[in-house]
Protein backbone atom coordinates (compact mmCIF):
# COMPACT_ATOMS: atom_id res chain seq x y z
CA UNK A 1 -3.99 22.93 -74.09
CA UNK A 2 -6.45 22.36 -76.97
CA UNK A 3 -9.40 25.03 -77.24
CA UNK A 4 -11.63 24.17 -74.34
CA UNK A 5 -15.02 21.72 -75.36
CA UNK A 6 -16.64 20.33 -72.20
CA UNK A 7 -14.19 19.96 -69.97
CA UNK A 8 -10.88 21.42 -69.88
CA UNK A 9 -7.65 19.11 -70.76
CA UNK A 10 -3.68 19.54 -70.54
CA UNK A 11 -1.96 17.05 -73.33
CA UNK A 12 1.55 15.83 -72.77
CA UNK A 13 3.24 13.81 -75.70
CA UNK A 14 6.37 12.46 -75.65
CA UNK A 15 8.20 11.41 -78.50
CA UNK A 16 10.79 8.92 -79.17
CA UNK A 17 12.98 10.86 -81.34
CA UNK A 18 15.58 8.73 -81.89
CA UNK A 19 17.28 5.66 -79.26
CA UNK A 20 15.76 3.97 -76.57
CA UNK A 21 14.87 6.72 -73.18
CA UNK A 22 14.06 5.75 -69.33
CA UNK A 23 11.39 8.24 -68.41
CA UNK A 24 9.56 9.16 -64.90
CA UNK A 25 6.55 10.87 -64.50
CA UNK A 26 5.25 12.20 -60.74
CA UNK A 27 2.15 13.92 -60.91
CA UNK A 28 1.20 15.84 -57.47
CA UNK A 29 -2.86 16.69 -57.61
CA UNK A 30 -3.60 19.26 -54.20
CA UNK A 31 -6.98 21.40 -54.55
CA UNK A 32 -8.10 23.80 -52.58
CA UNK A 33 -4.63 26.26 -53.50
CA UNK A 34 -2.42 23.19 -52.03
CA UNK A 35 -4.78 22.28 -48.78
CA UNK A 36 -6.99 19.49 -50.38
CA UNK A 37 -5.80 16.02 -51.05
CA UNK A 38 -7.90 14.16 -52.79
CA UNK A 39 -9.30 11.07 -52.54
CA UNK A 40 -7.99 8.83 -55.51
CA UNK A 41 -9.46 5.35 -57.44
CA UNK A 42 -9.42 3.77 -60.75
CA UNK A 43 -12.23 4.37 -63.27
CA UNK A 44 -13.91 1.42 -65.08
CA UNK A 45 -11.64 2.08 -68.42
CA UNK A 46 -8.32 2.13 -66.12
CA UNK A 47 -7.91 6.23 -65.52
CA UNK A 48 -7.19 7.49 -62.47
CA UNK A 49 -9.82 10.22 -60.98
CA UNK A 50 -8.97 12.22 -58.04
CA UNK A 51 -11.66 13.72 -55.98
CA UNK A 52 -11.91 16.23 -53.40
CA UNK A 53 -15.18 18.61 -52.59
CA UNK A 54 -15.88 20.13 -55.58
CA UNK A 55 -13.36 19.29 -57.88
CA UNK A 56 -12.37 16.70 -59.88
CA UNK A 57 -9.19 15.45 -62.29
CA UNK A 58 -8.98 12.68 -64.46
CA UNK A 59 -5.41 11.10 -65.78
CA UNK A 60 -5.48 9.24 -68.96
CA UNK A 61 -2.19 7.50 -70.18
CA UNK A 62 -1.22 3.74 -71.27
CA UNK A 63 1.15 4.34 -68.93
CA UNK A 64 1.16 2.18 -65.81
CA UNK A 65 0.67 4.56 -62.49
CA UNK A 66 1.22 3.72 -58.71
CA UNK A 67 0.35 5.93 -55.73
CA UNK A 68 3.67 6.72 -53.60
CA UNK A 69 3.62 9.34 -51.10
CA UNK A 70 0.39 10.97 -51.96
CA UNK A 71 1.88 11.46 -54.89
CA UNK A 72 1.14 9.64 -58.55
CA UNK A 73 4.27 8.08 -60.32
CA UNK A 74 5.17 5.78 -63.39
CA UNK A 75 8.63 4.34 -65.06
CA UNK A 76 8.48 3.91 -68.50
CA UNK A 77 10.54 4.25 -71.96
CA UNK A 78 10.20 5.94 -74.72
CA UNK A 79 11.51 4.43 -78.29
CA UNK A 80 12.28 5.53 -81.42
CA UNK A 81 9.32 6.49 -83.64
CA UNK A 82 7.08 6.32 -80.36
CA UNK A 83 4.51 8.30 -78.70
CA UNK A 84 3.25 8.10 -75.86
CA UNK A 85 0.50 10.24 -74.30
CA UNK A 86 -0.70 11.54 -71.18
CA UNK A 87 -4.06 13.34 -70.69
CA UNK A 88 -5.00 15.38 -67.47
CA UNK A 89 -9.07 16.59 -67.79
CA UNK A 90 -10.96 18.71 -65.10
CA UNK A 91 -14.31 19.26 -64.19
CA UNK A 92 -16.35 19.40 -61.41
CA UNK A 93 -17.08 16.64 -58.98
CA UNK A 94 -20.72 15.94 -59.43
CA UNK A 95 -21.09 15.83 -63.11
CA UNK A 96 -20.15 12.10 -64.90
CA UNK A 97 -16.34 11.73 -65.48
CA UNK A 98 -15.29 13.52 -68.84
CA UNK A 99 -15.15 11.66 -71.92
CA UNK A 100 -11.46 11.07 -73.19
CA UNK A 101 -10.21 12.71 -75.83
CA UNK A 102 -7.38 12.03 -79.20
CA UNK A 103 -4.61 13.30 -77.66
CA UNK A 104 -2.89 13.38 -81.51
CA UNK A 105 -6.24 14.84 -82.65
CA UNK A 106 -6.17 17.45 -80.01
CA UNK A 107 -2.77 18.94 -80.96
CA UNK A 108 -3.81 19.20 -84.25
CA UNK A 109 -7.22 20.80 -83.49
CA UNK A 110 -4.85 23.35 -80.92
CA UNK A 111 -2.60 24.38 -83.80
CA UNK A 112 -5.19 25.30 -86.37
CA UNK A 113 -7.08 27.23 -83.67
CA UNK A 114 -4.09 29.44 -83.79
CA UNK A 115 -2.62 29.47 -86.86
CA UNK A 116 -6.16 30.39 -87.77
CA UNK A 117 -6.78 33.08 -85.06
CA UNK A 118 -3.60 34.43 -85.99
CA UNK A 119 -4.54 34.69 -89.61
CA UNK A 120 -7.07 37.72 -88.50
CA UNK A 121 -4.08 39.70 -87.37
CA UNK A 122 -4.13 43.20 -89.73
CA UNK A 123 -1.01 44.50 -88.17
CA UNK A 124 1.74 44.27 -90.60
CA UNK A 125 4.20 46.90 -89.10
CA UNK A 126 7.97 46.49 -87.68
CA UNK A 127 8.00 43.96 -84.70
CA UNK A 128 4.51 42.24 -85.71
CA UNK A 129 5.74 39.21 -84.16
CA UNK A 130 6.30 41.10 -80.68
CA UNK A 131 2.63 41.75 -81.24
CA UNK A 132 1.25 39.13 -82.85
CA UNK A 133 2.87 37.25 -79.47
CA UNK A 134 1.08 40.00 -77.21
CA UNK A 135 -2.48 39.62 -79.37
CA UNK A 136 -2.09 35.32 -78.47
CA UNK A 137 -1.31 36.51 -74.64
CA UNK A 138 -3.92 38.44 -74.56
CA UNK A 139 -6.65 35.79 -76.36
CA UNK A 140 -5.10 33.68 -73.69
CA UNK A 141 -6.15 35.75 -70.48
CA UNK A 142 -9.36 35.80 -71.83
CA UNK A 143 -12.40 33.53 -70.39
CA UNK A 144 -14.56 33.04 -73.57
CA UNK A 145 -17.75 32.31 -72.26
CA UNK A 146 -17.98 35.98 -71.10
CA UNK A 147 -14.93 37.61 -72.79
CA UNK A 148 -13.23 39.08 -69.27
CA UNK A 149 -9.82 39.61 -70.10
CA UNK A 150 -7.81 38.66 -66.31
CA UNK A 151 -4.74 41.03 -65.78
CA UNK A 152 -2.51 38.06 -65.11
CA UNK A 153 -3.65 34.25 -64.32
CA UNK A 154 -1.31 34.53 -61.38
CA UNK A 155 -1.39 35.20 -57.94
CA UNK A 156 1.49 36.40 -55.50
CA UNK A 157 4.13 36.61 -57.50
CA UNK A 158 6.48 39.39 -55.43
CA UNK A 159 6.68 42.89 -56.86
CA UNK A 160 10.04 42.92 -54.94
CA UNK A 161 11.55 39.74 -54.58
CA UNK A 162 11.03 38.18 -50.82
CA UNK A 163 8.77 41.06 -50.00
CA UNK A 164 5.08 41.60 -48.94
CA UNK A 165 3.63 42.89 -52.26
CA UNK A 166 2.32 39.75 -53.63
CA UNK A 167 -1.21 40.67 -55.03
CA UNK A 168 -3.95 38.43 -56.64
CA UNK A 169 -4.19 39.89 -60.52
CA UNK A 170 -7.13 37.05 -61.74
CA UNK A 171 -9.10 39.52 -61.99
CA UNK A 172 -10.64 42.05 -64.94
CA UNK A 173 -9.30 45.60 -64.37
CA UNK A 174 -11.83 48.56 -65.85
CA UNK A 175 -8.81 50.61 -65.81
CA UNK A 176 -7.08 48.43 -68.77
CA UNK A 177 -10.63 49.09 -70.78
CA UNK A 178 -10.15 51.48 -73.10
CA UNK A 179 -5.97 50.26 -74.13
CA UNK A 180 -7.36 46.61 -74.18
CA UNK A 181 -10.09 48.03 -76.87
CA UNK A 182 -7.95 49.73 -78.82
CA UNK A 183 -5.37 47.20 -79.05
CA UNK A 184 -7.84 44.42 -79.90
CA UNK A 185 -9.75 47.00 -82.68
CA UNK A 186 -6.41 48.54 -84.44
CA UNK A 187 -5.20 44.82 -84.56
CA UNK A 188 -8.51 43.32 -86.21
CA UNK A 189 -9.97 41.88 -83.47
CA UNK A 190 -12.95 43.17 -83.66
CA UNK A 191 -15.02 40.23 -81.56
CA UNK A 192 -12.66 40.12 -79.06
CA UNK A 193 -12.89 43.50 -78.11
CA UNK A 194 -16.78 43.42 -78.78
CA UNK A 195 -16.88 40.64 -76.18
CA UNK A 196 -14.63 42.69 -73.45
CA UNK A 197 -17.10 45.76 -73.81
CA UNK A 198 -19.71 43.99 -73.65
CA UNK A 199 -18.23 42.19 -70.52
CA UNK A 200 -16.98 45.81 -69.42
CA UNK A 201 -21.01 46.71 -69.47
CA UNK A 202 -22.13 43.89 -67.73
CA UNK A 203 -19.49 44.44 -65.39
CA UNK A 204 -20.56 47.98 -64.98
CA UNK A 205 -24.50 47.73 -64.85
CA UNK A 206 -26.21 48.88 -61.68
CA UNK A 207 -25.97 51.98 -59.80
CA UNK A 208 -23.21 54.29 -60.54
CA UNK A 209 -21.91 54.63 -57.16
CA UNK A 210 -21.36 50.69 -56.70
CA UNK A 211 -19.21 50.47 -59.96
CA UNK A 212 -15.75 48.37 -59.26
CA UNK A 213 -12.37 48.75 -60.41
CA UNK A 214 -12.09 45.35 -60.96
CA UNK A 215 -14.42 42.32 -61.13
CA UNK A 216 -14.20 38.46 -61.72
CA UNK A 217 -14.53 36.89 -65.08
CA UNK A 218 -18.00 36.81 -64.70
CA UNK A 219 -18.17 39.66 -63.23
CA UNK A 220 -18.70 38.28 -60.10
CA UNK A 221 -17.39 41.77 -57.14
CA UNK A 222 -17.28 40.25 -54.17
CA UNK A 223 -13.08 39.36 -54.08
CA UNK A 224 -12.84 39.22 -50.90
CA UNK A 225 -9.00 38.79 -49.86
CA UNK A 226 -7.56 36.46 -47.29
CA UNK A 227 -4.25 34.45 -47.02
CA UNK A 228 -3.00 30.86 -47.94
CA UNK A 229 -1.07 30.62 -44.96
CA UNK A 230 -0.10 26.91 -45.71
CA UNK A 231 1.90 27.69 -48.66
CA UNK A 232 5.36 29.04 -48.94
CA UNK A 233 5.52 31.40 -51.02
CA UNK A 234 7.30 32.33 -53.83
CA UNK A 235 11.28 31.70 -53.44
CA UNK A 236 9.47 32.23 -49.69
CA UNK A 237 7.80 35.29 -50.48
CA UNK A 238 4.92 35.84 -48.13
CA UNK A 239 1.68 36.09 -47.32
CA UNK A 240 -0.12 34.14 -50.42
CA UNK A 241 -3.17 35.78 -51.48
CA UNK A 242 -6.17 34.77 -52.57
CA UNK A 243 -8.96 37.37 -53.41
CA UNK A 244 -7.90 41.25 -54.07
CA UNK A 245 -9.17 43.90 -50.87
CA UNK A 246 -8.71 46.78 -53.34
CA UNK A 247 -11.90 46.19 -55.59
CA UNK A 248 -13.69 47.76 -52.48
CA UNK A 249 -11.71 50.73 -52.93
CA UNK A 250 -13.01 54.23 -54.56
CA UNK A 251 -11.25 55.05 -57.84
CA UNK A 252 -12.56 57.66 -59.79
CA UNK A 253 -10.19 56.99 -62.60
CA UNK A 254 -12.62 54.09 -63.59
CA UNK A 255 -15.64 56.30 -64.56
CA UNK A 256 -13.33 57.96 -67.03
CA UNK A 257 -12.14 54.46 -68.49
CA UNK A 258 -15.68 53.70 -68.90
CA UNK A 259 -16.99 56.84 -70.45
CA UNK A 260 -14.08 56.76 -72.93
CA UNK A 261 -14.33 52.65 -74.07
CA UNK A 262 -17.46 53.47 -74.78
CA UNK A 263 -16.72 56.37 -77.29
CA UNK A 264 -14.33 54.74 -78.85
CA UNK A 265 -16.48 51.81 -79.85
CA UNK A 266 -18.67 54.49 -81.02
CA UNK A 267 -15.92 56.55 -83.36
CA UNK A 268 -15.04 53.04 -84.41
CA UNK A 269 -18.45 52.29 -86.04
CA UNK A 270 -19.04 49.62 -84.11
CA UNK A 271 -22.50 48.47 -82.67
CA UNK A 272 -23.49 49.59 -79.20
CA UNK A 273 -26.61 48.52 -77.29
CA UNK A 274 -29.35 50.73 -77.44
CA UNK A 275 -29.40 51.64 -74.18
CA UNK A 276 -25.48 52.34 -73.56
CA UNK A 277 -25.81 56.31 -73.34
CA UNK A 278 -28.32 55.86 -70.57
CA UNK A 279 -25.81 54.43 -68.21
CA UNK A 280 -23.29 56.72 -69.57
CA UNK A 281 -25.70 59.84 -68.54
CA UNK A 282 -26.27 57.86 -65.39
CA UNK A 283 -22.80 57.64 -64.84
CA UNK A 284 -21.79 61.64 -65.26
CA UNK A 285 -24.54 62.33 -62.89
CA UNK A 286 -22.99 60.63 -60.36
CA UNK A 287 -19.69 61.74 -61.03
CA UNK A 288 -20.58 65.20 -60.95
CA UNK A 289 -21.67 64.69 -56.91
CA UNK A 290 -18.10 62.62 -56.42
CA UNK A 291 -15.42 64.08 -58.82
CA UNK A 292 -13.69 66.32 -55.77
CA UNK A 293 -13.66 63.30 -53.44
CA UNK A 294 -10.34 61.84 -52.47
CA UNK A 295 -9.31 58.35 -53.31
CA UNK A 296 -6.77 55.55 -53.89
CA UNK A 297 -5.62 56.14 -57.43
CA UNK A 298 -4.56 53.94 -59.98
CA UNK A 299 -2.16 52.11 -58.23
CA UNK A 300 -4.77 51.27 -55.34
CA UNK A 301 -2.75 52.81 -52.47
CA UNK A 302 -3.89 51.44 -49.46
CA UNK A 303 -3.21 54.27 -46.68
CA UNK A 304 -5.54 57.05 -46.59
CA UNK A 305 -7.51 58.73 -49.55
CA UNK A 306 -6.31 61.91 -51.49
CA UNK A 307 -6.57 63.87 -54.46
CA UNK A 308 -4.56 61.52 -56.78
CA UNK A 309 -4.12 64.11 -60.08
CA UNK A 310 -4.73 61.12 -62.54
CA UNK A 311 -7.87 60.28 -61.24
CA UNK A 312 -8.73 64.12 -61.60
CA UNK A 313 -7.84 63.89 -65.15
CA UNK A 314 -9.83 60.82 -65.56
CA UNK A 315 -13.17 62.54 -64.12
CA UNK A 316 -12.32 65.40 -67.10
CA UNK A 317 -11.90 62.78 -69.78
CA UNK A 318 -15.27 60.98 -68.80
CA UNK A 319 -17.31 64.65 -69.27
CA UNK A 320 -14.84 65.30 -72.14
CA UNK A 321 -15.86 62.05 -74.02
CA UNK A 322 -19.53 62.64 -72.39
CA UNK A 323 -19.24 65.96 -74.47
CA UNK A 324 -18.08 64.60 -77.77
CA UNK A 325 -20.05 61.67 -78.02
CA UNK A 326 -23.31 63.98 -77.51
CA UNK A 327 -21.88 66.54 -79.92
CA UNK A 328 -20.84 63.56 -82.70
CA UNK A 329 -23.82 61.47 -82.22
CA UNK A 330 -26.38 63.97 -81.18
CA UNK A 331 -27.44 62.19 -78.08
CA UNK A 332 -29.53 64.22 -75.65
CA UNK A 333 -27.11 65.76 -73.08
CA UNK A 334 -26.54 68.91 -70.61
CA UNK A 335 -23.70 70.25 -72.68
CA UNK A 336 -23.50 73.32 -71.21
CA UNK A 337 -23.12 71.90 -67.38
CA UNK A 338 -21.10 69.07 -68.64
CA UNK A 339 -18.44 71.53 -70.26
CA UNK A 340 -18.59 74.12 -67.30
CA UNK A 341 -17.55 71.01 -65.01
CA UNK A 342 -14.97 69.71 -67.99
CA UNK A 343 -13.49 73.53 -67.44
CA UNK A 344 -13.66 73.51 -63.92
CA UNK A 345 -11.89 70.14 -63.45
CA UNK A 346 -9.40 71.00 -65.61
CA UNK A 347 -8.93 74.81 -63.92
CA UNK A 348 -8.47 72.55 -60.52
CA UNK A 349 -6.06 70.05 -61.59
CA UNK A 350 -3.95 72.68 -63.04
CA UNK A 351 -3.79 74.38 -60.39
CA UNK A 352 -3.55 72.26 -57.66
CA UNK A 353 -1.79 69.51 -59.25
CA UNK A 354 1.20 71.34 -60.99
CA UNK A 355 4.32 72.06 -58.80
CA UNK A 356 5.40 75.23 -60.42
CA UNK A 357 8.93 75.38 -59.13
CA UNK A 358 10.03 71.94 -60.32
CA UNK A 359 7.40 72.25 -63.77
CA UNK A 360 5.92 69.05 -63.10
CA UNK A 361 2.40 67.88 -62.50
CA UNK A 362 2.64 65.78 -59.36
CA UNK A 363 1.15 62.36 -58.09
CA UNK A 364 -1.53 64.23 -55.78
CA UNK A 365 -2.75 67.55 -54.68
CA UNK A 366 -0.49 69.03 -52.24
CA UNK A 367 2.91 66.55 -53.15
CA UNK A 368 6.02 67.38 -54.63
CA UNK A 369 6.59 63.34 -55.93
CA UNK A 370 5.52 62.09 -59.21
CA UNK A 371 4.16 58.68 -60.41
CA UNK A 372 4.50 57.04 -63.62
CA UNK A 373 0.49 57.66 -64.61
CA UNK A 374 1.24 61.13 -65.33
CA UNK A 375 3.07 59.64 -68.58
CA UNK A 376 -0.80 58.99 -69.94
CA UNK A 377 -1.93 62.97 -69.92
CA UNK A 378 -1.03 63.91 -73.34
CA UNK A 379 -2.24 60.33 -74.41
CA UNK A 380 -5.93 60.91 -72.93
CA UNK A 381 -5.83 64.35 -74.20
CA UNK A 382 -5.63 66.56 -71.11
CA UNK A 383 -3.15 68.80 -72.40
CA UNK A 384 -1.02 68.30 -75.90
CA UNK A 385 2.69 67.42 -75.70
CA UNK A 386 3.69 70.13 -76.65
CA UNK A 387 2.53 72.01 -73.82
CA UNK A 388 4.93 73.33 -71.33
CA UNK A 389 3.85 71.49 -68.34
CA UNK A 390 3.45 68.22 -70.06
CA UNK A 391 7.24 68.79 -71.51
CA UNK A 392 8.02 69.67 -67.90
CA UNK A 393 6.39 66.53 -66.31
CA UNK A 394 8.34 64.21 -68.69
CA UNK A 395 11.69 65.89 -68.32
CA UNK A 396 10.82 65.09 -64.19
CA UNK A 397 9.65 61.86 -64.85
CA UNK A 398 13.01 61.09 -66.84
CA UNK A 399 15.13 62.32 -63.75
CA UNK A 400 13.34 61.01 -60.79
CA UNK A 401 11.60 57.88 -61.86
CA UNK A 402 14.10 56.28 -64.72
CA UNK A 403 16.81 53.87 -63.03
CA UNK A 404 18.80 51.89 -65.50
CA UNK A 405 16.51 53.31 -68.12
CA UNK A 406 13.57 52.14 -66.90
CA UNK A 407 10.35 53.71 -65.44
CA UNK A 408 9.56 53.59 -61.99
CA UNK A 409 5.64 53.34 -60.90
CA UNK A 410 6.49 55.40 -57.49
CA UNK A 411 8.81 58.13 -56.96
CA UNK A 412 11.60 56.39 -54.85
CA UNK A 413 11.79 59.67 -53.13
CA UNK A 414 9.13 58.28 -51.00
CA UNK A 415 10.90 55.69 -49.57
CA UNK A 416 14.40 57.37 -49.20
CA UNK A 417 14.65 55.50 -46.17
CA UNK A 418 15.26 52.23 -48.37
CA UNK A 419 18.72 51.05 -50.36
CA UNK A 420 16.24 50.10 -53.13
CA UNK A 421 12.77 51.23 -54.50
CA UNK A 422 9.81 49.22 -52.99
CA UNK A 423 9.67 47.42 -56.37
CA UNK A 424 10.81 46.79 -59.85
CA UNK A 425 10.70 49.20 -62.83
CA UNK A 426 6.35 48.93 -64.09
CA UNK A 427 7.30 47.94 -67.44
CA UNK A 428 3.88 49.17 -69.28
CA UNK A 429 4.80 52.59 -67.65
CA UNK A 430 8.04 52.57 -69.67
CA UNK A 431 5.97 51.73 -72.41
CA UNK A 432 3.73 55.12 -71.88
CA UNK A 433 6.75 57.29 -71.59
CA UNK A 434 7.76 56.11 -74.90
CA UNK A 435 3.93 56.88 -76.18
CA UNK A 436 4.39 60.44 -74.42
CA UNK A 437 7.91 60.92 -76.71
CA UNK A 438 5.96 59.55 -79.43
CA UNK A 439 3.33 62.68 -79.29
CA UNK A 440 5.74 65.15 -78.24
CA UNK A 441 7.56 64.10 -81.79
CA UNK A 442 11.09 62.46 -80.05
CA UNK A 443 10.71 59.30 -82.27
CA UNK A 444 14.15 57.96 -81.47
CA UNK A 445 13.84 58.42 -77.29
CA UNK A 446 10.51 56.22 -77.47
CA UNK A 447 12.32 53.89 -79.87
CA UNK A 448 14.58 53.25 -77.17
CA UNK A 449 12.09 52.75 -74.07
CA UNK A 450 10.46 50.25 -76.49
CA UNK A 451 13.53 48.48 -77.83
CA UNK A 452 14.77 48.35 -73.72
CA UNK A 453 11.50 46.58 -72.94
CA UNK A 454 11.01 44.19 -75.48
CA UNK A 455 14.79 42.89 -75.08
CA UNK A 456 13.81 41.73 -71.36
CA UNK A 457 11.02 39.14 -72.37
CA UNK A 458 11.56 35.86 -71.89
CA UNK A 459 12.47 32.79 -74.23
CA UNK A 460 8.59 33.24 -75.39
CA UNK A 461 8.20 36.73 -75.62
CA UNK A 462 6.49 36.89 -72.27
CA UNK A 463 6.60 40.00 -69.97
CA UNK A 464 5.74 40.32 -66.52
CA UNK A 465 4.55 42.99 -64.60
CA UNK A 466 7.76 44.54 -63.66
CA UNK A 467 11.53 44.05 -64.07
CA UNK A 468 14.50 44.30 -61.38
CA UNK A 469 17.28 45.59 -62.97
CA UNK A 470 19.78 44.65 -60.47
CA UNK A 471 18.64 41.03 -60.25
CA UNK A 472 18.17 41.10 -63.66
CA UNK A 473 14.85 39.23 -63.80
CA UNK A 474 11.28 39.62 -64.31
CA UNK A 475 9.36 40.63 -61.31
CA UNK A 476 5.85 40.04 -60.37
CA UNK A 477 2.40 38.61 -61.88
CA UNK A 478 3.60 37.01 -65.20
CA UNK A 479 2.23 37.37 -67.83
CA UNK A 480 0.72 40.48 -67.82
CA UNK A 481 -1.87 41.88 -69.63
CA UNK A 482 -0.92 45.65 -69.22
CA UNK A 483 2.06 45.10 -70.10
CA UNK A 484 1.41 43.40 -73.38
CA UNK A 485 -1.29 45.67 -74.12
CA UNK A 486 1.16 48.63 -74.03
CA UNK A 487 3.68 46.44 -76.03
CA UNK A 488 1.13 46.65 -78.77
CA UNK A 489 -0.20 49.70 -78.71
CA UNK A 490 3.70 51.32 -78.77
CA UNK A 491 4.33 49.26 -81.48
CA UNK A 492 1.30 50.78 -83.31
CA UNK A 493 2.51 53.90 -82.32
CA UNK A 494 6.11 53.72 -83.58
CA UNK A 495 4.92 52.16 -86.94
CA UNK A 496 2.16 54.56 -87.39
CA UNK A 497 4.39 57.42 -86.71
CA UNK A 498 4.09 59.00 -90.01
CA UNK A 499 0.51 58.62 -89.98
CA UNK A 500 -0.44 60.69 -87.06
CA UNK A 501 -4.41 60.02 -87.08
CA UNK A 502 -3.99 55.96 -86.63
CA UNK A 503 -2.30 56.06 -83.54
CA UNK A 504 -3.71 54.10 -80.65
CA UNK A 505 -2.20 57.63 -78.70
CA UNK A 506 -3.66 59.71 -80.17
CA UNK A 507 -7.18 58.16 -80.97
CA UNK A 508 -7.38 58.77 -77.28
CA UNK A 509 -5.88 61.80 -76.94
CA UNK A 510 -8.20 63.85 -79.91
């Protein structure tokens, strides 16, 4: 898939290594996610170009083609010291056909794009090609024109296999801001995280009280969701769906991801647009009206609102961030009402969020489960590792949400009624545990959770969203950009563990 010029292309070559080999090719072009078939003719120069509404594909090969069954097909063979090419282009259906392209040239312009990308890479710690392969994933979900950086290019692919939690994840997540930054900066990618804030302010702009937690590429927000009835499914997993329902929903964890991407970029020296504190003061104003509002929480439950204590904590980390960047920079700022509400969210999360007989904070006010995002509250800096309640919440976390030494997202207390939790182990969750050990100073646990994680990629070093540890497989959108983010931070982590002040945890956390 060479880097994209006008029009985007998909290069097959296939060699004749040695011998004399009878090949078949059957190419199947549906639009419309499967619905559309297109209408299909020759081109002047011999390629085939498919049409349908909007959309448009264009096969190149030497290779004679024949319709059969709606489908395209060819016979050929392959010799010794042969190659022989086949070009797919798309583009849209009213602008002239795409020009062909070298298809020798074009692997040769795709591998020095990467070697050379790669090149940038300042990471030079244990596992750097576990990152290095997370930094290409990540370049990968990324839409250059605006920098959006989707959370998977996938759509539903079952959290648990056969079941009903197949969400669409082509989509930018704010909550993945400030990791993504901080992954892209400590690596050396300094323009690619410059072009996600940037996107991330785009994203952002307007009033306050419309802000998303998640928008399209080009930061488009209406994602309306709706099914592809007319498709089956993975391994018959049902409904297919297009569009994501939950950017509609409130999540106050967002403002705090904001606030905080933004002062990073700042401690990092790196440029800001003039007008960047203005929305952030725009931004704690409206928060302060909203903080004590229920809502859906990071994992975008979809029953009724509540107190969810990690979107608490991420109101107190946007004024907490609000704070320092005022007192660092000397912007302009009501310190003394932001710090009185810093104190006052913190005073009510405390207190309302910590279960005192089992010494655990809990998912929300009120409940006496846990969920996997109270891993990141020594990482953002609510409390230090070392406090009581934090040491509490992970010795919890490790006895209700670990099975076969991986982290649960949910508490499967919650659904006792099932044989099984609702879905795999969250693998980037795993990945904050072992950041949690990291601060609290139990090098070798976190060593562990990271060496447990890595060892499930795939052939490629790809991870998915979650893994099922009795099927043994990879579970849902794949590949994931949390998941690889985490990968890579941890990995900072771990190597930086001597070196307390460069780690990705706690550059948040301080």
């Amino acid at each position: 898939m060479p880097p994209r010029g006008n029009a985007s292309d998909v290069v097959r070559l296939v060699r004749g290594v040695s011998g004399q080999v009878k090949l078949g090719m059957e190419l199947v072009i549906r639009f419309g996610f499967g619905a559309d078939i297109p209408w299909v003719k020759r081109t002047g120069d011999g390629a085939l170009l498919a049409i349908a509404g909007p959309d448009m594909t264009v096969l190149r090969t030497p290779v004679a083609t024949r319709g059969q069954d709606m489908t395209t097909v060819a016979d050929f063979e392959v010799r010794e010291g042969e190659t022989i090419p086949f070009v797919l282009t798309y583009g849209p259906s009213h602008l002239p056909i795409p020009a062909p392209i070298d298809p020798a040239q074009a692997l040769q312009d795709t591998g020095e794009f990467w070697i050379e990308w790669c090149s940038h890479c300042t990471y030079e710690g244990v596992h750097r090609d576990l990152v290095m392969r997370s930094l290409i994933t990540l370049k990968a979900l990324t839409y250059a024109p605006t920098g959006g950086i989707v959370a998977a290019p996938t759509t539903s692919l079952p959290e648990k296999l056969g079941g009903q939690r197949n969400w669409d994840y082509r989509f930018c997540w704010l909550r993945d801001a400030t990791f993504t930054l901080l992954a892209l900066m400590n690596s050396g990618y300094t323009a690619e995280a410059s072009a996600w804030h940037n996107w991330l302010l785009r994203a952002a702009a307007g009033a306050p009280a419309n802000m998303q937690i998640m928008y399209g590429i080009m930061g488009q927000r209406r994602l309306l969701e709706w099914e592809a009835s007319w498709l089956p499914g993975y391994q018959g997993a049902k409904p297919v769906r297009v569009g994501n329902a939950a950017h509609a929903q409130l999540q106050l964890d967002v403002y705090g991801e904001l606030i905080d991407a933004v002062h990073q970029w700042r401690v990092a020296e790196l440029k800001l647009d003039d007008g960047t504190w203005a929305l952030e003061c725009a931004v704690l104003e409206h928060l302060e009206k909203v903080w004590d509002q229920p809502d859906h929480g990071i994992w975008e439950r979809r029953g009724a609102a509540r107190h969810y204590v990690f979107s608490k904590v991420m109101t107190w980390v946007a004024f907490d961030r609000g704070i320092k960047s005022a007192e660092k920079f000397g912007f302009k700022a009501p310190l003394a009402r932001w710090r009185s509400l810093r104190d006052t969210i913190c005073r009510d999360v405390c207190e309302k969020g910590f279960d005192a007989t089992q010494n655990t904070f809990v998912e929300f006010y009120g409940s006496e489960t846990l969920d996997a995002s109270l891993m990141l509250l020594p990482a953002v800096g609510f409390l230090p590792a070392s406090d009581s309640r934090i040491r509490g919440t992970i010795a919890a976390v490790e006895q209700h949400l670990m099975q076969d030494g991986f982290v649960l997202r949910h508490d499967p207390r919650e659904v006792s009624n099932e044989k099984q939790p609702i879905e795999g182990a969250f693998l980037a969750c795993s990945l904050w545990l072992a950041d949690a050990h990291v601060l609290a100073g139990e090098f070798d646990k976190a060593q562990a959770l990271f060496d447990r994680v890595v060892g499930i990629a795939n052939d490629l070093g790809l991870l998915a969203e979650e893994y099922d540890s009795g099927e043994r497989r990879q579970t849902g959108n794949f590949p994931q950009a949390l998941t690889h983010i985490a990968l890579i931070n941890t990995a900072q982590n771990l190597n930086a563990a001597k070196r307390p002040a460069e780690k990705p945890a706690v550059q948040r956390a301080t």
